[in-house]
N, C-alpha and C. Protein backbone atom coordinates (compact mmCIF):
# COMPACT_ATOMS: atom_id res chain seq x y z
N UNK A 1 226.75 73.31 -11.10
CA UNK A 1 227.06 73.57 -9.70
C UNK A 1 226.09 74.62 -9.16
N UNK A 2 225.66 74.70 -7.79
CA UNK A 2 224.90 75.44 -7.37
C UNK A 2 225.11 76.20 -6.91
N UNK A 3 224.32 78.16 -7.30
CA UNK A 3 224.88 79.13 -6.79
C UNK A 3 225.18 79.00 -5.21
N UNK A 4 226.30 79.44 -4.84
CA UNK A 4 226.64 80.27 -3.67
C UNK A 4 225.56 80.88 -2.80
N UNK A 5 225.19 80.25 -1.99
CA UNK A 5 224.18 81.37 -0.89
C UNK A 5 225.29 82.89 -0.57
N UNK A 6 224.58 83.49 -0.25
CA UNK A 6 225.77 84.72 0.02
C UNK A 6 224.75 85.75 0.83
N UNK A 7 225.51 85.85 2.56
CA UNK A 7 224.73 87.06 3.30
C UNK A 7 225.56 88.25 2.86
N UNK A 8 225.03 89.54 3.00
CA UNK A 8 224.97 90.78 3.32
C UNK A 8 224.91 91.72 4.62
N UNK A 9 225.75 92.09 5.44
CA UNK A 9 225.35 92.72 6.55
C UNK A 9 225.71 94.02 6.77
N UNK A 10 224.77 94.96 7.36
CA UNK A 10 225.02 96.49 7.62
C UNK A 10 224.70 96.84 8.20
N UNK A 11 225.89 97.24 8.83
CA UNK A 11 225.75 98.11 10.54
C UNK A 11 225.60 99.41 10.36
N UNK A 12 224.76 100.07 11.62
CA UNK A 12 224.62 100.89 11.55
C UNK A 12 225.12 102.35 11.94
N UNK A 13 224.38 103.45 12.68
CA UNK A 13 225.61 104.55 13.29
C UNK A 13 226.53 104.27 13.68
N UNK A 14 227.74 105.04 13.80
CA UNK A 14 228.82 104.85 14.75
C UNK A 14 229.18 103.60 14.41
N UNK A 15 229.15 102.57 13.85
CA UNK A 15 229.25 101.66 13.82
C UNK A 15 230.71 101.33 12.55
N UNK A 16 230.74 99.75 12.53
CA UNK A 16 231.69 99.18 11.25
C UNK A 16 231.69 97.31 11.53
N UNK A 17 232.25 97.06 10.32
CA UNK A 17 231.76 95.52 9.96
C UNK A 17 232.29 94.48 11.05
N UNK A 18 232.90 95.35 11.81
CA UNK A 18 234.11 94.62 12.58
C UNK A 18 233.34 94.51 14.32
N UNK A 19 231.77 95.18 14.34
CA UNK A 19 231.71 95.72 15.87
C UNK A 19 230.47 95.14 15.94
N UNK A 20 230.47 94.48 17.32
CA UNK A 20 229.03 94.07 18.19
C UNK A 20 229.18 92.49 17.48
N UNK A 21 228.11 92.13 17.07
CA UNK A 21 227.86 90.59 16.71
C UNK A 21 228.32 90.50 15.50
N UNK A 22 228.30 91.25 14.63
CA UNK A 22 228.76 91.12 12.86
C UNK A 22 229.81 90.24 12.85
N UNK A 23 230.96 90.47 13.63
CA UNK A 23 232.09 89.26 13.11
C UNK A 23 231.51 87.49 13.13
N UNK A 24 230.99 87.79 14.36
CA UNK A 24 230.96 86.41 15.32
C UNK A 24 229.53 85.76 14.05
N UNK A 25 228.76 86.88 13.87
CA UNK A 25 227.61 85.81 12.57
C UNK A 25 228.33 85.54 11.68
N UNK A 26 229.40 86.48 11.13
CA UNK A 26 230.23 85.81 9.64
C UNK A 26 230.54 84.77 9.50
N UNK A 27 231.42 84.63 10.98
CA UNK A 27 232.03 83.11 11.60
C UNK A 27 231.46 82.18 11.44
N UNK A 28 229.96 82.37 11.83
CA UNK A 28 229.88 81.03 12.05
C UNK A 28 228.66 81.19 10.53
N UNK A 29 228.08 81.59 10.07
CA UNK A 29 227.61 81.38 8.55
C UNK A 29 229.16 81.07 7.59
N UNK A 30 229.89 81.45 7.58
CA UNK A 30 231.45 81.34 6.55
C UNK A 30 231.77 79.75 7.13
N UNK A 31 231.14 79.16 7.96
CA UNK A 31 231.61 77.75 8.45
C UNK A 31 230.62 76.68 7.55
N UNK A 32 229.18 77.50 7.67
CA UNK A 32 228.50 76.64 6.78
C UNK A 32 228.39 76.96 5.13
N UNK A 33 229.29 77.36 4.83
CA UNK A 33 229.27 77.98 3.11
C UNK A 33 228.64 78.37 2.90
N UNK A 34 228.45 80.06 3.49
CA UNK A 34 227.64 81.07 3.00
C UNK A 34 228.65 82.15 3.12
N UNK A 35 228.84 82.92 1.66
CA UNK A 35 229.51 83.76 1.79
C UNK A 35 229.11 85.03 2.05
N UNK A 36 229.75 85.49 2.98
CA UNK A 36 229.20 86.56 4.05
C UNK A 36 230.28 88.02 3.74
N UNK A 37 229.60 88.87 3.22
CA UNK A 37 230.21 90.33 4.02
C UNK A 37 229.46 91.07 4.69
N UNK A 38 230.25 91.88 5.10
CA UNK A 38 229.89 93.06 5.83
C UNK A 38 230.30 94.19 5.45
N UNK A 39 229.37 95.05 4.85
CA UNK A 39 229.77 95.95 4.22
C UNK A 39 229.90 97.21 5.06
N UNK A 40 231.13 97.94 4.30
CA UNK A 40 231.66 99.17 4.91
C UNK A 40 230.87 100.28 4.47
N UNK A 41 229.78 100.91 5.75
CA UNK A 41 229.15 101.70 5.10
C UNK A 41 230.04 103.37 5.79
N UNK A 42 230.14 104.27 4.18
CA UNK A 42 231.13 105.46 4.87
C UNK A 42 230.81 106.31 5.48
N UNK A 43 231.51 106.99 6.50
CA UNK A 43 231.53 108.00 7.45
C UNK A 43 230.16 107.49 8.32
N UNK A 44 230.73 106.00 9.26
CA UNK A 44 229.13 105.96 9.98
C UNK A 44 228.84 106.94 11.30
N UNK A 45 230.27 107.77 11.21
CA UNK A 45 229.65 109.05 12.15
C UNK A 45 228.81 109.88 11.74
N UNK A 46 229.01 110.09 10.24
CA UNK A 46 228.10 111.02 10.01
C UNK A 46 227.28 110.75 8.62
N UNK A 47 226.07 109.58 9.00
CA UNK A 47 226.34 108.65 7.93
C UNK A 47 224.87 110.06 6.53
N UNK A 48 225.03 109.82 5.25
CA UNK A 48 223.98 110.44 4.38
C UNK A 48 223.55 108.87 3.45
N UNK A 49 221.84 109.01 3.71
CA UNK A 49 221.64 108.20 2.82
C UNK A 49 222.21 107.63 1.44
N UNK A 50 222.41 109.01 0.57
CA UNK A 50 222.95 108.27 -0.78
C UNK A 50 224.30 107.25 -0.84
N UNK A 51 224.86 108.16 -0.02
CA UNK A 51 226.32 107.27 0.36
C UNK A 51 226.20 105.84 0.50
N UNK A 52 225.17 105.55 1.58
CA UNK A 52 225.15 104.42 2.55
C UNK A 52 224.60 103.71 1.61
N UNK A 53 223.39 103.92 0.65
CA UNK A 53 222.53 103.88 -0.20
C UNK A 53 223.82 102.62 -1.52
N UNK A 54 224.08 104.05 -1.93
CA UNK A 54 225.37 103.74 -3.11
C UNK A 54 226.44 102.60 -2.04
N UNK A 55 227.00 102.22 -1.37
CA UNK A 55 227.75 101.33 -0.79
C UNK A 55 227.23 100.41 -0.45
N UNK A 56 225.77 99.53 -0.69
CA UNK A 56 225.43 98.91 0.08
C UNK A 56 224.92 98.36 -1.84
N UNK A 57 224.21 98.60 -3.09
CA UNK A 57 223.99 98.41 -4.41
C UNK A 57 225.49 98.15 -4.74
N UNK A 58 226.65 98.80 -4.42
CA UNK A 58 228.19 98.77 -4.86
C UNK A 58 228.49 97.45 -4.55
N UNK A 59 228.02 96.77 -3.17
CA UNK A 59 228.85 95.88 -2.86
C UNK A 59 227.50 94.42 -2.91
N UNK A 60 225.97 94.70 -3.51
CA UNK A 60 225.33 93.28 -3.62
C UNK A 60 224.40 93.92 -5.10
N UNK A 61 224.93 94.33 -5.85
CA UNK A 61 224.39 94.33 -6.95
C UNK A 61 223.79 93.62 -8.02
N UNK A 62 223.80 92.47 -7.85
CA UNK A 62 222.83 91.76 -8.66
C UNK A 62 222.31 90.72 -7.69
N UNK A 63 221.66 90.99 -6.55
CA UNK A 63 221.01 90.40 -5.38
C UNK A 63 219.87 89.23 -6.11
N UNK A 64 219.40 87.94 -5.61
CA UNK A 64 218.89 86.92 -6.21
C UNK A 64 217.70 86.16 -5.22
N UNK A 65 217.75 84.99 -5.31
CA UNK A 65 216.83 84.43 -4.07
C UNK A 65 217.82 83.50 -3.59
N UNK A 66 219.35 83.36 -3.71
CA UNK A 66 220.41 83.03 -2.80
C UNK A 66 221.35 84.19 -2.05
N UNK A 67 220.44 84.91 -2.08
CA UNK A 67 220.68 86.90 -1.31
C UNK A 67 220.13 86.83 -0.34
N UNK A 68 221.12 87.11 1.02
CA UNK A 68 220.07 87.24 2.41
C UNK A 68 220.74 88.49 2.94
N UNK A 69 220.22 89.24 3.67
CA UNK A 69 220.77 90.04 3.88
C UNK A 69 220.15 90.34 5.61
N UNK A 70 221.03 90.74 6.42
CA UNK A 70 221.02 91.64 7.84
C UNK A 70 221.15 93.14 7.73
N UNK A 71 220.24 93.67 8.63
CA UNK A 71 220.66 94.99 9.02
C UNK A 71 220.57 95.71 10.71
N UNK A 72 221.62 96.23 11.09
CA UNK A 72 220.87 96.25 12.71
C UNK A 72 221.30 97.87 12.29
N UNK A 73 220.34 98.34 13.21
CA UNK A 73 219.68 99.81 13.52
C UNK A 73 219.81 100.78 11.88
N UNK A 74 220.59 101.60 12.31
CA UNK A 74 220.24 102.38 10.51
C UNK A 74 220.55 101.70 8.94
N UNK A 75 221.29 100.43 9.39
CA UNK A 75 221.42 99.53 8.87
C UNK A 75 220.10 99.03 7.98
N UNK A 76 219.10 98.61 9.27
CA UNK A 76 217.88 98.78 8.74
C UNK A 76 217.35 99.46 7.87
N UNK A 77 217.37 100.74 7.83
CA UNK A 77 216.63 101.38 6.98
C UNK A 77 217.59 101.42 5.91
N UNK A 78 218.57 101.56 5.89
CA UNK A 78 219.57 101.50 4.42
C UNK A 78 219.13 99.70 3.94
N UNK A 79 218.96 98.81 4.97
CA UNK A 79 218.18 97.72 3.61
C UNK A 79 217.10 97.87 2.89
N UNK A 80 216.32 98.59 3.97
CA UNK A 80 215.05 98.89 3.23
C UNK A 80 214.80 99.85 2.37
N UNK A 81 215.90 100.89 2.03
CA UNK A 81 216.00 101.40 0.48
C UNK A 81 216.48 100.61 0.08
N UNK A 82 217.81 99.81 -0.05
CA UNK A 82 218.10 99.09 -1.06
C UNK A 82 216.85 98.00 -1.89
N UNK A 83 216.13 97.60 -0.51
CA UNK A 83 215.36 96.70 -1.43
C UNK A 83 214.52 97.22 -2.50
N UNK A 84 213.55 98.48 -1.25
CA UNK A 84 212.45 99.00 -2.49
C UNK A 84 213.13 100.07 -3.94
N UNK A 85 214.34 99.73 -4.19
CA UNK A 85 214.86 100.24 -4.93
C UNK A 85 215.06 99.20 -6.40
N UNK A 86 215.46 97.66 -5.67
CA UNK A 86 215.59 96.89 -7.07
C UNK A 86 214.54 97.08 -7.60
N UNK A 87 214.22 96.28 -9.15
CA UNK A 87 213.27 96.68 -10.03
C UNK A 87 212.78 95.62 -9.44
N UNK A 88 211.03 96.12 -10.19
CA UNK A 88 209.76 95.21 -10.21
C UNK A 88 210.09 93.51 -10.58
N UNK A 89 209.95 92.70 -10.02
CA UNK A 89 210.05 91.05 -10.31
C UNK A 89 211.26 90.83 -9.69
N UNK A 90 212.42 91.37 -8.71
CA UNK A 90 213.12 90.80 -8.07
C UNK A 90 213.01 90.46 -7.25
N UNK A 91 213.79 89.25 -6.73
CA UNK A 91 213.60 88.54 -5.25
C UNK A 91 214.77 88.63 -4.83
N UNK A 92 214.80 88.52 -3.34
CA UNK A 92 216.23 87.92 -2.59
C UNK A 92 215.58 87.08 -1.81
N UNK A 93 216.54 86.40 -1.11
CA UNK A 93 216.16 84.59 -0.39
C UNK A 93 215.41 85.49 1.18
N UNK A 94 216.01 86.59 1.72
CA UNK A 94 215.92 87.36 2.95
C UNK A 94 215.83 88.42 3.61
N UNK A 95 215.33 88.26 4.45
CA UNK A 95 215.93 89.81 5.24
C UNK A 95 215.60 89.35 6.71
N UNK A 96 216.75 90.34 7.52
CA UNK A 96 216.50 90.09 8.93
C UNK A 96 216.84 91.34 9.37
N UNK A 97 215.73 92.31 10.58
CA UNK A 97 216.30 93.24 10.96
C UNK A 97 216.69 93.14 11.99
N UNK A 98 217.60 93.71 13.02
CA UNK A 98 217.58 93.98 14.30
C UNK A 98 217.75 95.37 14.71
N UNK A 99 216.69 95.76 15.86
CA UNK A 99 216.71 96.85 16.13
C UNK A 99 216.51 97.99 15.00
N UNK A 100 215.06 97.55 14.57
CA UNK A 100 214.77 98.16 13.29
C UNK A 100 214.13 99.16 13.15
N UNK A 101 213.93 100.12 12.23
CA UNK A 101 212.82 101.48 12.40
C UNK A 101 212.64 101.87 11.34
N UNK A 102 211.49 102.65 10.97
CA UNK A 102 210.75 103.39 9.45
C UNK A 102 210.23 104.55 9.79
N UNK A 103 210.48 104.97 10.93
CA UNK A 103 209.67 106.35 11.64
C UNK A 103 210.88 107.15 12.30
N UNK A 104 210.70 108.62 12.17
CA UNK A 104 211.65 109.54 13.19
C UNK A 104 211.95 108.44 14.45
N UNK A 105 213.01 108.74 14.43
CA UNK A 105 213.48 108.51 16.21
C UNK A 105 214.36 109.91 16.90
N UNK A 106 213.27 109.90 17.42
CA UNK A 106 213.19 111.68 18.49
C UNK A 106 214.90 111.97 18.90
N UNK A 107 215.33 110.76 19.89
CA UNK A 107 216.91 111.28 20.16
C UNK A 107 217.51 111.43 19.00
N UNK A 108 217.55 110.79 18.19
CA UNK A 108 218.16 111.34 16.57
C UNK A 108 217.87 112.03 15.73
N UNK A 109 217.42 113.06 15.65
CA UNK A 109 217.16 114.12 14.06
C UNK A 109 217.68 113.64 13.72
N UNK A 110 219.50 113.71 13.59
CA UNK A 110 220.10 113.65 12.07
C UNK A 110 219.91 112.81 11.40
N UNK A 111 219.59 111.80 11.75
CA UNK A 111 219.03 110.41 10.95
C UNK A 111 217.70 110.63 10.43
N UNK A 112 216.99 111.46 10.19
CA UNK A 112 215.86 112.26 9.77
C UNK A 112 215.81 111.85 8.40
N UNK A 113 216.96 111.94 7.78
CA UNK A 113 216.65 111.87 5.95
C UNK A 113 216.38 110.66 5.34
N UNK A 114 217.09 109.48 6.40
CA UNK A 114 216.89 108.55 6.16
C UNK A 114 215.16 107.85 5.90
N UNK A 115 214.62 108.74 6.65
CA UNK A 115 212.93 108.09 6.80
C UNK A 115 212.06 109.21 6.42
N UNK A 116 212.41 109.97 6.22
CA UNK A 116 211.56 111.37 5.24
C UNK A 116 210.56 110.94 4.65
N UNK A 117 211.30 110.36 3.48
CA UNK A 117 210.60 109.67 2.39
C UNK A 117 209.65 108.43 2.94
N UNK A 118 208.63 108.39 2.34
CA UNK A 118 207.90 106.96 2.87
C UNK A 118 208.12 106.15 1.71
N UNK A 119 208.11 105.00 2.67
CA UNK A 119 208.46 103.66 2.36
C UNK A 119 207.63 103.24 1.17
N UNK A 120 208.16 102.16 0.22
CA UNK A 120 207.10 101.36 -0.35
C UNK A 120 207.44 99.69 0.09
N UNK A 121 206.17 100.18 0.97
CA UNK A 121 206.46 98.83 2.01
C UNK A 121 205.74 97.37 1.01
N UNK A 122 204.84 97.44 0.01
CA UNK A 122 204.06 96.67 -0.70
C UNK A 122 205.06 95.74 -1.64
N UNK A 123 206.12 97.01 -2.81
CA UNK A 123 207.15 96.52 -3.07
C UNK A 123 208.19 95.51 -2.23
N UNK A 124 208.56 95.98 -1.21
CA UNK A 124 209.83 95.73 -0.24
C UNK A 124 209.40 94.02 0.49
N UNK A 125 207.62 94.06 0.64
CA UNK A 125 207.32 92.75 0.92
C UNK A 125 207.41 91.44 -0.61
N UNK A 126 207.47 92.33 -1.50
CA UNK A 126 207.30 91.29 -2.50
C UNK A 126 208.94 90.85 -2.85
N UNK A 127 209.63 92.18 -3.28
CA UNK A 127 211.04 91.55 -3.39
C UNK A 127 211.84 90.92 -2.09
N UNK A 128 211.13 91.11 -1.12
CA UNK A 128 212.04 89.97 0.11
C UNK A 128 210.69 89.30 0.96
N UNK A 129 210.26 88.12 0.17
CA UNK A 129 208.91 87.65 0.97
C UNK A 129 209.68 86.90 2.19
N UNK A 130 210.73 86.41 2.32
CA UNK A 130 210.73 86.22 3.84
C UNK A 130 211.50 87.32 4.44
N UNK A 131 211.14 87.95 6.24
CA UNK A 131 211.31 88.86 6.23
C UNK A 131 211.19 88.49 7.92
N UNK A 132 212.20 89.02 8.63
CA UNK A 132 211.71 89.16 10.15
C UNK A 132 212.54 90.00 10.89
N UNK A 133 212.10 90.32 12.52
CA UNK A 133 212.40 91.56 12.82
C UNK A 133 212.95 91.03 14.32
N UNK A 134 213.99 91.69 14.80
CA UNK A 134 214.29 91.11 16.31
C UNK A 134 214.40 92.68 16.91
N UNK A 135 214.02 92.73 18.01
CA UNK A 135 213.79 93.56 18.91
C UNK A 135 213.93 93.57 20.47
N UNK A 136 214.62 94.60 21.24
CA UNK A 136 214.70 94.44 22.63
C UNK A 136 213.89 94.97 23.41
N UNK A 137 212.69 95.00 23.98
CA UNK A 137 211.76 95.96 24.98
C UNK A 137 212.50 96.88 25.63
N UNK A 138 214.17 96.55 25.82
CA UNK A 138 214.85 97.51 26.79
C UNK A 138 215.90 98.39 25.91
N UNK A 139 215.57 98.45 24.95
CA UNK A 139 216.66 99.49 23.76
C UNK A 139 215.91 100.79 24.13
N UNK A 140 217.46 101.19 24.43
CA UNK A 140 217.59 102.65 25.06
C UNK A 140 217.58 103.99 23.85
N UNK A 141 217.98 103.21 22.18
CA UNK A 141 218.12 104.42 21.33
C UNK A 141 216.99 103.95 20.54
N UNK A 142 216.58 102.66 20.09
CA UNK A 142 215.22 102.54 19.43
C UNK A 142 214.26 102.58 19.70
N UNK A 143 213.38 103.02 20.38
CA UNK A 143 212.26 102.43 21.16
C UNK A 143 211.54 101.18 20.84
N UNK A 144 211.24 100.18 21.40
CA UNK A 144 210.76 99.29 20.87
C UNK A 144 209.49 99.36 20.42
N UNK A 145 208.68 100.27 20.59
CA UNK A 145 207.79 100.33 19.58
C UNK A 145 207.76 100.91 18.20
N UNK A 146 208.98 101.37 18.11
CA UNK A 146 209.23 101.80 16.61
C UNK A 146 209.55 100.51 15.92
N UNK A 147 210.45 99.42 16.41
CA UNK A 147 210.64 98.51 16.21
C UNK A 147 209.47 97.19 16.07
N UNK A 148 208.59 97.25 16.78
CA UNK A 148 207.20 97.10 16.74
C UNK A 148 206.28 97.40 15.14
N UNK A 149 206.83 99.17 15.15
CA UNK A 149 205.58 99.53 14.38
C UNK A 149 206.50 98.95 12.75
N UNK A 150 207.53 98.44 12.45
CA UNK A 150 208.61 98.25 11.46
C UNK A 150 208.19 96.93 11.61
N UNK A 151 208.18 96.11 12.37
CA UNK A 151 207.72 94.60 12.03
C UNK A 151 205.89 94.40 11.49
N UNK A 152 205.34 95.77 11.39
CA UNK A 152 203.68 95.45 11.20
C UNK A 152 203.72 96.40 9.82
N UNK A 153 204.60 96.83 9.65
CA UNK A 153 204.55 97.53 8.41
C UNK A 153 205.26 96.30 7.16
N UNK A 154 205.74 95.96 7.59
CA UNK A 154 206.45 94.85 6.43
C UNK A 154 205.65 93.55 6.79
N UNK A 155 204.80 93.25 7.55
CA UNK A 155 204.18 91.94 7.99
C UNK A 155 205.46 91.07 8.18
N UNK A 156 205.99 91.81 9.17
CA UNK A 156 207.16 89.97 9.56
C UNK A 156 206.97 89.99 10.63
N UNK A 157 207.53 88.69 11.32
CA UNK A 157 207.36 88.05 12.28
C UNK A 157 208.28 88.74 13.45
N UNK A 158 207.56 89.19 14.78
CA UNK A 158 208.48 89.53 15.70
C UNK A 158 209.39 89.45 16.68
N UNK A 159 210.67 89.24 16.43
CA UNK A 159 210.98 87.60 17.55
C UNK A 159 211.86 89.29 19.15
N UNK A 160 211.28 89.19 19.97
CA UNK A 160 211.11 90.17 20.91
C UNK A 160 211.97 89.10 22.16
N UNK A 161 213.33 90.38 22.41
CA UNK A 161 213.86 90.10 23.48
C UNK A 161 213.76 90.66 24.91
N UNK A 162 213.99 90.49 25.81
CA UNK A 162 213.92 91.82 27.22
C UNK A 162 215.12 92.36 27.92
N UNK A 163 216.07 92.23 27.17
CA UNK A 163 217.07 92.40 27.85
C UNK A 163 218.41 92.62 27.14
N UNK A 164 218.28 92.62 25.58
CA UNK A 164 219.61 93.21 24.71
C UNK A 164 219.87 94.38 24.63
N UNK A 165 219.48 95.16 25.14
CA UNK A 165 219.74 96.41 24.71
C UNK A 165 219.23 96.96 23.16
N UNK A 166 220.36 97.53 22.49
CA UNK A 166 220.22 97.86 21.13
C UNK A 166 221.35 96.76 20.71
N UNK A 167 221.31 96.31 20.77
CA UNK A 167 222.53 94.64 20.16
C UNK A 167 223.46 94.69 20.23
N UNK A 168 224.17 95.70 20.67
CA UNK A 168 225.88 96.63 20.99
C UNK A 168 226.88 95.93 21.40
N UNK A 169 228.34 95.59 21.38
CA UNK A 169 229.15 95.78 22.50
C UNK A 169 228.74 95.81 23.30
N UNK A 170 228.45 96.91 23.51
CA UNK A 170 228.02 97.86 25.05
C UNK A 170 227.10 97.26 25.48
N UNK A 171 226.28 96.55 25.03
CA UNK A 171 225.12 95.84 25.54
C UNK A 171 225.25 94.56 26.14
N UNK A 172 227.00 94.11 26.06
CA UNK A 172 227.51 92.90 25.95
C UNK A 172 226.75 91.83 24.80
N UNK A 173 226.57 92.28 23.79
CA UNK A 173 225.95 91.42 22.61
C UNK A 173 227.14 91.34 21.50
N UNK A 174 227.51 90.55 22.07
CA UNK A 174 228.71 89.74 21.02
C UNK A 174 228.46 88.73 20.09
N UNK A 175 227.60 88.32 20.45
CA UNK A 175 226.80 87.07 19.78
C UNK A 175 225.48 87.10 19.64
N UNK A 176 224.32 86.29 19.09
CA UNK A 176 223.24 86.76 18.65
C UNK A 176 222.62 85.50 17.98
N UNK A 177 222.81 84.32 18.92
CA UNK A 177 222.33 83.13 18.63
C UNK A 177 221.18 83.00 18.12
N UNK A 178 219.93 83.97 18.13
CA UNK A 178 218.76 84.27 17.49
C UNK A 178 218.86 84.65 16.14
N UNK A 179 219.38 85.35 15.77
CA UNK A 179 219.73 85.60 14.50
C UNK A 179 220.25 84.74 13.84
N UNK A 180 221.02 83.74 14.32
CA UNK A 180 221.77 82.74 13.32
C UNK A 180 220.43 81.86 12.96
N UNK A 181 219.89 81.64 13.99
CA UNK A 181 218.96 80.25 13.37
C UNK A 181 217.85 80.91 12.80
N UNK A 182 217.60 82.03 12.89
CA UNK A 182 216.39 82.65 11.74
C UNK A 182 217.17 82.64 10.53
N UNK A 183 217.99 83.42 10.00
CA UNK A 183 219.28 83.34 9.01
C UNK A 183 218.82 81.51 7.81
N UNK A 184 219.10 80.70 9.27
CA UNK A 184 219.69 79.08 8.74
C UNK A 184 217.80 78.80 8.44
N UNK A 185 216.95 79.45 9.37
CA UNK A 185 215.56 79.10 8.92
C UNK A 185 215.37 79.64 7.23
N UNK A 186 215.82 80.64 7.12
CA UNK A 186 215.35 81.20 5.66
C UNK A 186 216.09 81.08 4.39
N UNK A 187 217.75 80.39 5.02
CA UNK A 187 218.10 79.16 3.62
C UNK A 187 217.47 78.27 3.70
N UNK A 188 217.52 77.49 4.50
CA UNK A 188 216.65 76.20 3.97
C UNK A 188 215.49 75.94 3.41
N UNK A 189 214.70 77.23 4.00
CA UNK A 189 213.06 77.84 3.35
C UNK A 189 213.44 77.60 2.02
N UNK A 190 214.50 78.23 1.59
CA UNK A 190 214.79 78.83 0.05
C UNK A 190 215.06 77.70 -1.12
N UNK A 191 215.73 77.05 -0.43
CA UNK A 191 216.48 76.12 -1.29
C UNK A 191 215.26 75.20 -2.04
């Protein structure tokens, strides 16, 4: 029998598995038999890398090339330790960011620790060779050129909106029809 595809998703500040588009992608990936969580990353008010770090290895620990995983805003960067963290010769089937970043973002210090450290972006392209980035020109907390400079650092593809905001509720982004069919592009890649 053939493994289980299985997404991964992690939201970011302020955030939880339950808010903005996260339910509504589960929905409809859990329709096509992909088993989907969303992981609870703790205290996302006041989130510390290791934590987010440790909860995110806790809950996809032996990640594969039927491993896809989402991340929107600090989300992002907590995938991108997790990845450059598995060992040398692993793969997963994915990655998709939204509203992504690898550099300070000025309105946020406290999110500072998260990107201190530089990346090993060389690794992070090899254990997730497919890889892409969605972005809004009009995100008010990411700038989109941070989001920019995060899709040229990992070489993925930039799929650029004008008008989501940061992907929020608040942004009225409940849904995220872009994301699903990149998602359904990079199982089928896989299989």
């Amino acid at each position: 029998m053939a493994e289980r595809t299985r997404l991964f998703i992690t939201h970011g500040y302020g955030a939880s598995p339950t808010s903005h588009w996260f339910p509504w992608l589960g929905e409809k990936l859990s329709a096509r038999g992909v088993a989907v969580t969303s992981v609870t990353l703790p205290d996302p008010q006041n989130p510390q890398l290791p934590a987010w770090l440790s909860a995110l290895q806790a809950a996809a620990p032996d990640p594969n090339e039927r491993t896809f995983f989402v991340g929107h805003s600090l989300g992002t960067v907590t995938l991108l330790r997790y990845l450059e963290a598995l060992p040398r010769g692993a793969r997963v089937g994915g990655a998709v960011f939204v509203a992504g970043f690898c550099s300070k973002v000025l309105a946020l210090p406290e999110l500072d620790p998260f990107v201190e450290r530089p990346f090993d972006f060389v690794h992070l392209k090899t254990v997730a060779p497919m890889r892409a980035i969605i972005g809004s020109r009009d995100d008010a907390i990411v700038p989109f050129s941070q989001t920019e400079e995060l899709a040229r650092m990992i070489d993925a593809p930039l799929h650029t909106m004008n008008a989501a905001g940061h992907f929020c509720a608040c942004d009225g982004c409940f849904e995220l029809p872009e994301i699903f069919d990149i998602i359904l592009t990079q199982i089928h890649r896989s299989v």
